[in-house]
Protein backbone atom coordinates (compact mmCIF):
# COMPACT_ATOMS: atom_id res chain seq x y z
CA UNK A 1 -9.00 -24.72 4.53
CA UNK A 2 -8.25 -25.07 0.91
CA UNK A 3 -9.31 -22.21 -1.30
CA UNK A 4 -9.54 -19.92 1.59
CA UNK A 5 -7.54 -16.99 1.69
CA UNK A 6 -5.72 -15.96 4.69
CA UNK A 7 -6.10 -12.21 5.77
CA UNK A 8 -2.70 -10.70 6.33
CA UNK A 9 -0.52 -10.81 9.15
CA UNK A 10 1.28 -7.41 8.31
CA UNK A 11 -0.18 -4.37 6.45
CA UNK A 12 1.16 -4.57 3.11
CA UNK A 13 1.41 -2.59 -0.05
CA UNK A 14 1.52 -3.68 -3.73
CA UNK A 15 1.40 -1.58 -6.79
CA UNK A 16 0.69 -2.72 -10.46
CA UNK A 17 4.06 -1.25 -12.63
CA UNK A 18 1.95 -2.32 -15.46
CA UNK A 19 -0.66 0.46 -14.67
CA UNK A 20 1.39 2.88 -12.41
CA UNK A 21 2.45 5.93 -14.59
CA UNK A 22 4.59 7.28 -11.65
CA UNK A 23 2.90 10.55 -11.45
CA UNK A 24 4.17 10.94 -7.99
CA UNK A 25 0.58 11.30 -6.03
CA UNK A 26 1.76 8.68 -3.80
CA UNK A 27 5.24 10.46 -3.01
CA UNK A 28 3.42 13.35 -1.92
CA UNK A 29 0.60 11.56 0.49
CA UNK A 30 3.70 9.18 1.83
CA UNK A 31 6.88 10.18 1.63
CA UNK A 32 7.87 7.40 3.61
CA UNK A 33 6.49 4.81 1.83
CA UNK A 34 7.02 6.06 -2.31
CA UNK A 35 9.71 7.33 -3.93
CA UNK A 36 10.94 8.25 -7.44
CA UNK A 37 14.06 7.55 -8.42
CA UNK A 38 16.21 9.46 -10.92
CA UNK A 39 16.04 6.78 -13.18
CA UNK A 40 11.88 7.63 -13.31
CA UNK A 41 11.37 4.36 -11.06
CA UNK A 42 9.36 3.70 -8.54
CA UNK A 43 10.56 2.34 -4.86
CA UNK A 44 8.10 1.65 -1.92
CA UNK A 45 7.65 -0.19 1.17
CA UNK A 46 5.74 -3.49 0.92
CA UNK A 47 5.52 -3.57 4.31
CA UNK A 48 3.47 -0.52 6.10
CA UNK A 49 4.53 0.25 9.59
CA UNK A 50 1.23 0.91 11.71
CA UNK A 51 2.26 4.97 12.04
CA UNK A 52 2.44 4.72 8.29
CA UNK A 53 -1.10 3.20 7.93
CA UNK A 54 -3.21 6.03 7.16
CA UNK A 55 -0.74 7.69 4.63
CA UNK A 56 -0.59 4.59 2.79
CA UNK A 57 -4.50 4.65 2.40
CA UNK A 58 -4.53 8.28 1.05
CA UNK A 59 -1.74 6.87 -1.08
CA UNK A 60 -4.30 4.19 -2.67
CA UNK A 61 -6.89 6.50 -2.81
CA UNK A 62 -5.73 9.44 -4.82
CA UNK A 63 -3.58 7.20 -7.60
CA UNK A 64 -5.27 8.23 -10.55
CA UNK A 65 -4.29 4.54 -12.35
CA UNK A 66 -5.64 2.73 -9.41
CA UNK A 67 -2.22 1.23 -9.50
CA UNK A 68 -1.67 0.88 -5.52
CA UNK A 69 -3.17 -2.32 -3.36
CA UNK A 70 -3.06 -2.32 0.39
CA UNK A 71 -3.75 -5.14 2.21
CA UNK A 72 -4.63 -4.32 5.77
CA UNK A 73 -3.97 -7.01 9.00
CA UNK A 74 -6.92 -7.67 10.94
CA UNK A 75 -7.24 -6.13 14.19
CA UNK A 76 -9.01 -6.82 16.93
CA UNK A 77 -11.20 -3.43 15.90
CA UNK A 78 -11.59 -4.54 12.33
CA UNK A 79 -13.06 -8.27 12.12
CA UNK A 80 -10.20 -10.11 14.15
CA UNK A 81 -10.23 -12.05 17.29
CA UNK A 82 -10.01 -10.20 20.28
């Protein structure tokens, strides 16, 4: 399958530090998943523990920059083999 993308085994989360402006929207909709350092950095889990799942889409939702990606895994309620 050449060209074809595989959909991800894990839910995963990428943000663009070239558009993020650390504002901190994300730290407050998922603690767990964003925070800002002292240094005015931002840390975050790439990989998004199913309990974490919804918090991480409220996280991509309300950035303001559109700087946060989440790639969800296929389930078996979402598209995937069941």
């Amino acid at each position: 399958m050449i060209g074809r993308k595989r959909p991800p085994t894990r839910n995963q989360l990428s943000v663009n530090n070239d558009v993020c402006r650390r504002y901190g929207f994300c730290v407050a909709e998922a603690p767990e998943l964003f925070e800002l350092t002292p240094s005015g950095g931002l840390r975050y889990r790439r990989v998004v523990p199913p309990r974490e799942l919804e918090n991480a889409r409220s996280a991509a939702r309300i950035c303001p920059t559109l700087a946060i990606a989440l790639a969800e895994a296929e389930s078996p309620t979402r598209g995937g083999r069941a």
